[in-house]
C-alpha atoms as a PDB file:
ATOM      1  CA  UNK A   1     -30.463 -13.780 -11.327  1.00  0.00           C
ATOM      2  CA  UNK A   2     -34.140 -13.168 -12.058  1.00  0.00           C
ATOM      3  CA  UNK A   3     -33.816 -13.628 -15.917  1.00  0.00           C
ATOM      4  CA  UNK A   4     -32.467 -17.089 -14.905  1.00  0.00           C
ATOM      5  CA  UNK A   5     -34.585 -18.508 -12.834  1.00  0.00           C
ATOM      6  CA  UNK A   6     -37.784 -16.903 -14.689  1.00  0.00           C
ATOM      7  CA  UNK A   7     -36.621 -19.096 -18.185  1.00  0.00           C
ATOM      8  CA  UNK A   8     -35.692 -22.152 -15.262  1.00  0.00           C
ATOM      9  CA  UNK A   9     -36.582 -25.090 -16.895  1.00  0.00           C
ATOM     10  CA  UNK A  10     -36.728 -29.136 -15.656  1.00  0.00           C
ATOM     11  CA  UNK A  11     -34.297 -30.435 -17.198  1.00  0.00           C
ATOM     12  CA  UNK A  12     -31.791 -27.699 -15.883  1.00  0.00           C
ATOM     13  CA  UNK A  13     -32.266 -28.888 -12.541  1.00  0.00           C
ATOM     14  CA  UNK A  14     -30.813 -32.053 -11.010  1.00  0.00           C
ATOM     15  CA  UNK A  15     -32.529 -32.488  -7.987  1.00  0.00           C
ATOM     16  CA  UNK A  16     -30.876 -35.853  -6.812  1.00  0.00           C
ATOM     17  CA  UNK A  17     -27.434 -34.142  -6.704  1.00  0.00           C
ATOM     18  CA  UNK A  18     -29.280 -30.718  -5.406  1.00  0.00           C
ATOM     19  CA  UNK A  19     -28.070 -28.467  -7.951  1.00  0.00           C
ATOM     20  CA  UNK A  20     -28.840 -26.041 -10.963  1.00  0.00           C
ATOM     21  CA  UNK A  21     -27.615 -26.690 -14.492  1.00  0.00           C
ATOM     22  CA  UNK A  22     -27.370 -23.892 -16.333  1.00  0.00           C
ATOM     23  CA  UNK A  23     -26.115 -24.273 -19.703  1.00  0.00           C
ATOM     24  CA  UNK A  24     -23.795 -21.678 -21.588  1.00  0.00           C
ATOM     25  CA  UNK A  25     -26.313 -18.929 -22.693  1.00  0.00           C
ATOM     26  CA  UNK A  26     -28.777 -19.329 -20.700  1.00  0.00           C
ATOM     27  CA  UNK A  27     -26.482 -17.674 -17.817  1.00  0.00           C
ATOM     28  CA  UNK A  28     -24.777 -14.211 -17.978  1.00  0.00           C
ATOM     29  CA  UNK A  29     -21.056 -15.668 -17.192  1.00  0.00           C
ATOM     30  CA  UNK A  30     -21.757 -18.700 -19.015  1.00  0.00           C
ATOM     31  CA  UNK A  31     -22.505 -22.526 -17.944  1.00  0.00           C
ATOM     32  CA  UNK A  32     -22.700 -21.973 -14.528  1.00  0.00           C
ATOM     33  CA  UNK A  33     -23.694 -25.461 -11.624  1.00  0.00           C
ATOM     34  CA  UNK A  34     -25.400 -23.892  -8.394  1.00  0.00           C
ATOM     35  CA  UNK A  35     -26.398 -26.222  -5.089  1.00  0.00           C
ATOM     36  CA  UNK A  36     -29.534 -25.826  -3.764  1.00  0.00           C
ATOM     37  CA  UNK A  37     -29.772 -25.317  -0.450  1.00  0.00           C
ATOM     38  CA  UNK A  38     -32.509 -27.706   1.298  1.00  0.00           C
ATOM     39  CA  UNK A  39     -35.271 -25.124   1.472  1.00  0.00           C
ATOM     40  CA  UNK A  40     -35.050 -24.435  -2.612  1.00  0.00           C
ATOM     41  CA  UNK A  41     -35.037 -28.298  -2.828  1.00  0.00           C
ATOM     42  CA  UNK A  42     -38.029 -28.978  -0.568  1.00  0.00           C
ATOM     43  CA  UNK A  43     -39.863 -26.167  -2.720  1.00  0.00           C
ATOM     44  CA  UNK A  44     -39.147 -27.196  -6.072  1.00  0.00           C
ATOM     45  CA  UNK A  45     -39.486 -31.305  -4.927  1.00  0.00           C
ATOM     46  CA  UNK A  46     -43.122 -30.158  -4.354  1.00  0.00           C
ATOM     47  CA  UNK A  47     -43.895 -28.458  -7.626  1.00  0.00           C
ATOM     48  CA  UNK A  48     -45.911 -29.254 -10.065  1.00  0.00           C
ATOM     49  CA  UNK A  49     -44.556 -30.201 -13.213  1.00  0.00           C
ATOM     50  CA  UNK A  50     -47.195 -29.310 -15.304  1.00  0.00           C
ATOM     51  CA  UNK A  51     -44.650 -27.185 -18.090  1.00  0.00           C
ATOM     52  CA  UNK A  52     -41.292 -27.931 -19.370  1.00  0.00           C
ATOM     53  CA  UNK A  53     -40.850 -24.417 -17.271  1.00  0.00           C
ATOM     54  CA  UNK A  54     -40.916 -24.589 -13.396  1.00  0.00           C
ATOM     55  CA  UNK A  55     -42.361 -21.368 -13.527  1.00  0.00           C
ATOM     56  CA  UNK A  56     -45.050 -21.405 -16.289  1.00  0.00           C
ATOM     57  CA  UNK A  57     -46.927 -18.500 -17.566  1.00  0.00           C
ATOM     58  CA  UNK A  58     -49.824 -17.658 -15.577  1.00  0.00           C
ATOM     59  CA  UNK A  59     -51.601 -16.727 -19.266  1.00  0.00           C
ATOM     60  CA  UNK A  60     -51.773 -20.526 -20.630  1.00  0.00           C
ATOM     61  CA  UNK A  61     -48.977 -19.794 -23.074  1.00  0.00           C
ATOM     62  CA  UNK A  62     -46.571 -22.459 -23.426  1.00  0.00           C
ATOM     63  CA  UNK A  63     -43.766 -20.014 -22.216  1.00  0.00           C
ATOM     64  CA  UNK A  64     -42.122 -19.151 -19.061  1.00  0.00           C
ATOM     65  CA  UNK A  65     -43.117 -16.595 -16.394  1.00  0.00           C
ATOM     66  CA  UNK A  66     -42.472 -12.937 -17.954  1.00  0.00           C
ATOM     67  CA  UNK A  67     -42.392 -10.511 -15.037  1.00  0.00           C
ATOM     68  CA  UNK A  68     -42.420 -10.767 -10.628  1.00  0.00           C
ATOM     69  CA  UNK A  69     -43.368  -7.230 -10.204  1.00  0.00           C
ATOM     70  CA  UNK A  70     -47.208  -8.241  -9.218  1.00  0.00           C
ATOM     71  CA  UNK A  71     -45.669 -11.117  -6.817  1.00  0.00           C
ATOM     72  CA  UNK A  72     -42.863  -9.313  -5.502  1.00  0.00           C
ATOM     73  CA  UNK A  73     -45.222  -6.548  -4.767  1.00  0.00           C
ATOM     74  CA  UNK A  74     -47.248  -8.745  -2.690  1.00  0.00           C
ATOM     75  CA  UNK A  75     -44.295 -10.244  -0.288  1.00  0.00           C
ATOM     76  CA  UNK A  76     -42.997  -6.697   0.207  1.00  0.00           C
ATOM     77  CA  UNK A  77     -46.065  -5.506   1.187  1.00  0.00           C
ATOM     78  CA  UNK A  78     -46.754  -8.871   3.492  1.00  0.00           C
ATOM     79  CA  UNK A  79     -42.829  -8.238   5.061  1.00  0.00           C
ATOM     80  CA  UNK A  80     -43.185  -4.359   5.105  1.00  0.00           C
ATOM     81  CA  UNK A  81     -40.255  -4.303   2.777  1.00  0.00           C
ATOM     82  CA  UNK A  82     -40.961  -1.167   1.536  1.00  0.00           C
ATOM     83  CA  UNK A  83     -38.460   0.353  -1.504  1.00  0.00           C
ATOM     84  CA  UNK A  84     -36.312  -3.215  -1.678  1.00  0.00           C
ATOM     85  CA  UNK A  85     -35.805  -3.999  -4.618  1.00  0.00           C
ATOM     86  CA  UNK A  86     -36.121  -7.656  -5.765  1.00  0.00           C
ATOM     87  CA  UNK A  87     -31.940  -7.425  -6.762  1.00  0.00           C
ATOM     88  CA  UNK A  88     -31.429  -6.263  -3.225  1.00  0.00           C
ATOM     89  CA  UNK A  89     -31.997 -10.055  -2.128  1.00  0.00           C
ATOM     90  CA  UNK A  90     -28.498 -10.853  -3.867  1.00  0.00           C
ATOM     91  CA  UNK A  91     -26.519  -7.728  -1.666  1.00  0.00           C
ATOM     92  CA  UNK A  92     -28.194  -8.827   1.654  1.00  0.00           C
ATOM     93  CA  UNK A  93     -27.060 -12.463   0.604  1.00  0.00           C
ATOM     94  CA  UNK A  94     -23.346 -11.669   0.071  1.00  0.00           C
ATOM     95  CA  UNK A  95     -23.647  -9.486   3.340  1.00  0.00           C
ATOM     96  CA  UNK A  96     -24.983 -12.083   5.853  1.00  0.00           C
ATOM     97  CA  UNK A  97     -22.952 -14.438   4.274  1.00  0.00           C
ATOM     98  CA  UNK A  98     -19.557 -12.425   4.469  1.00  0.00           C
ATOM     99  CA  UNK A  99     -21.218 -11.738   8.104  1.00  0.00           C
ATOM    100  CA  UNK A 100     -21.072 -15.350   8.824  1.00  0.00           C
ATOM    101  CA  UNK A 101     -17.744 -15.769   7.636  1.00  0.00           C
ATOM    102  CA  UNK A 102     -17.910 -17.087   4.439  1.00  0.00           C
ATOM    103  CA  UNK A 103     -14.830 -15.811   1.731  1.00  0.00           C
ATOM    104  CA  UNK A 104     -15.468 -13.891  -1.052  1.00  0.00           C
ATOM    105  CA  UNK A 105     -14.687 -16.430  -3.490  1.00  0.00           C
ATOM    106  CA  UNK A 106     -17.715 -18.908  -2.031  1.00  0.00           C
ATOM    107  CA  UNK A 107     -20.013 -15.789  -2.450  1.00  0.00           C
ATOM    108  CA  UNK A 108     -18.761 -14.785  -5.526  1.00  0.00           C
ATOM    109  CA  UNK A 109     -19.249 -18.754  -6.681  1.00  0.00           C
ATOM    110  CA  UNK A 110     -22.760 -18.595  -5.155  1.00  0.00           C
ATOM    111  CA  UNK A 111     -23.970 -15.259  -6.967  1.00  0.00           C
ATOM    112  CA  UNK A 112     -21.925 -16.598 -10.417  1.00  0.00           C
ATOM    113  CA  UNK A 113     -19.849 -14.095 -10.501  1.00  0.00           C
ATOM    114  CA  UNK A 114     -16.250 -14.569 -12.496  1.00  0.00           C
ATOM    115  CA  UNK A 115     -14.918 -11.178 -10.841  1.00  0.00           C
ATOM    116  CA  UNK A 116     -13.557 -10.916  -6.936  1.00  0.00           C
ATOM    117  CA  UNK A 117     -14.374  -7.171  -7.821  1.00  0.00           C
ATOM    118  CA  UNK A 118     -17.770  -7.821  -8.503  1.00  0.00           C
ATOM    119  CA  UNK A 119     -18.442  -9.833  -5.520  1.00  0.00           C
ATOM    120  CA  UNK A 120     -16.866  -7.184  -3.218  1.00  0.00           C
ATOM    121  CA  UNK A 121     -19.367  -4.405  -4.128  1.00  0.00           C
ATOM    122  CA  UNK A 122     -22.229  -7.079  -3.299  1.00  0.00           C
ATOM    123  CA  UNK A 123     -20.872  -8.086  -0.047  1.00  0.00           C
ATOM    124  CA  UNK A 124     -21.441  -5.057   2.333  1.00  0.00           C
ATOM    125  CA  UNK A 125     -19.256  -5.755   5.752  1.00  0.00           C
ATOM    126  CA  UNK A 126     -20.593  -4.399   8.937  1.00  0.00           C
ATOM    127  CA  UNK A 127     -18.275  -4.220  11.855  1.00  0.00           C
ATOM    128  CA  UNK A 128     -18.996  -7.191  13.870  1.00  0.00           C
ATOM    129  CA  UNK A 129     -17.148  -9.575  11.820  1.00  0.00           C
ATOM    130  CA  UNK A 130     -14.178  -7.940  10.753  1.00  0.00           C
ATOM    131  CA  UNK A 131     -13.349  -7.215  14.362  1.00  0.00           C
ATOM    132  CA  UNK A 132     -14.025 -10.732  14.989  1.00  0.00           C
ATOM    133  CA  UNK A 133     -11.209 -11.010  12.616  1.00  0.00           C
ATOM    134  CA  UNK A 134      -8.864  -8.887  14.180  1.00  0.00           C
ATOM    135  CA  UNK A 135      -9.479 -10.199  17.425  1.00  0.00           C
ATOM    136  CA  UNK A 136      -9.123 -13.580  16.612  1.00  0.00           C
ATOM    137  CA  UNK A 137      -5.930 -12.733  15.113  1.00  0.00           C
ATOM    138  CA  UNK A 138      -4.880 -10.899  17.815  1.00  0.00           C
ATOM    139  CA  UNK A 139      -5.623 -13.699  20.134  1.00  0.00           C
ATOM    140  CA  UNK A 140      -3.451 -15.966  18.263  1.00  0.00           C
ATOM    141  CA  UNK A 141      -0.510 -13.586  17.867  1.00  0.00           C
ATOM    142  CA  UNK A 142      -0.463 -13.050  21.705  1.00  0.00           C
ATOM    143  CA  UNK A 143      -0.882 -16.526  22.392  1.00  0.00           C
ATOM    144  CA  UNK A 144       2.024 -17.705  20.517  1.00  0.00           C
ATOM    145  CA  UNK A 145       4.687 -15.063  22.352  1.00  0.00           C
ATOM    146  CA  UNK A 146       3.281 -16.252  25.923  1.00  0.00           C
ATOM    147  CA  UNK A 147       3.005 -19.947  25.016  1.00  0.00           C
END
């Protein structure tokens, strides 16, 4: 969520593990442990740790990073990502990831979400993979009778 990772601070991150520490109340569903994936790891490995913050304010103030609109602006522009929304990055990850197979409780654990419901509306299904599905089921059912 962007409010989360906007207040992200050091010492909510433990990078030797790989994962994200949030404590209760500073997450929407409460204390809430996220891996990193290696690309998040390699990027924040490399940051400079020059505020209790890992995304200072850009002003000087000893506070965190208030808004994205200016940045996000920029990679939509540079991706031609025109009307996506910065929240749009957490549908299209619960869709390629349901794409790929993943279950709706790993997404749902990934996003933080406490609700199978809520994780369903994220997690947009094209057809591809839930003929996959049937097929592979299929193909199991028949192979049992002939075998």
């Amino acid at each position: 969520r962007k409010s989360e990772i906007l207040g992200q601070m050091w010492n909510e991150l433990d990078l030797e593990r790989g994962r994200n520490v949030l404590p209760r109340g500073r997450s929407k569903t409460g204390e809430k442990v996220s891996p990193l994936n290696s690309a998040s790891l390699a990027e924040l490995t490399d940051r400079p740790r020059s505020s209790r913050y890992v995304f200072p304010s850009l002003t000087g103030s000893d506070g965190p990073t208030v808004g994205l609109y200016k940045s996000w602006e920029k990679v939509r522009q540079s991706l031609n990502l025109q009307g996506v929304r910065l929240h749009d990055m957490r549908h299209s990850f619960a869709s390629f990831a349901a794409a790929r197979g993943a279950s709706l409780y790993v997404i749902g654990k990934a996003l933080g979400h406490t609700q199978a419901s809520t994780t369903q509306r994220y997690a947009h299904l094209s057809d591809d993979p839930v003929r996959r599905a049937a097929e592979t089921v299929a193909d199991q059912i028949l192979g049992t009778r002939v075998g």
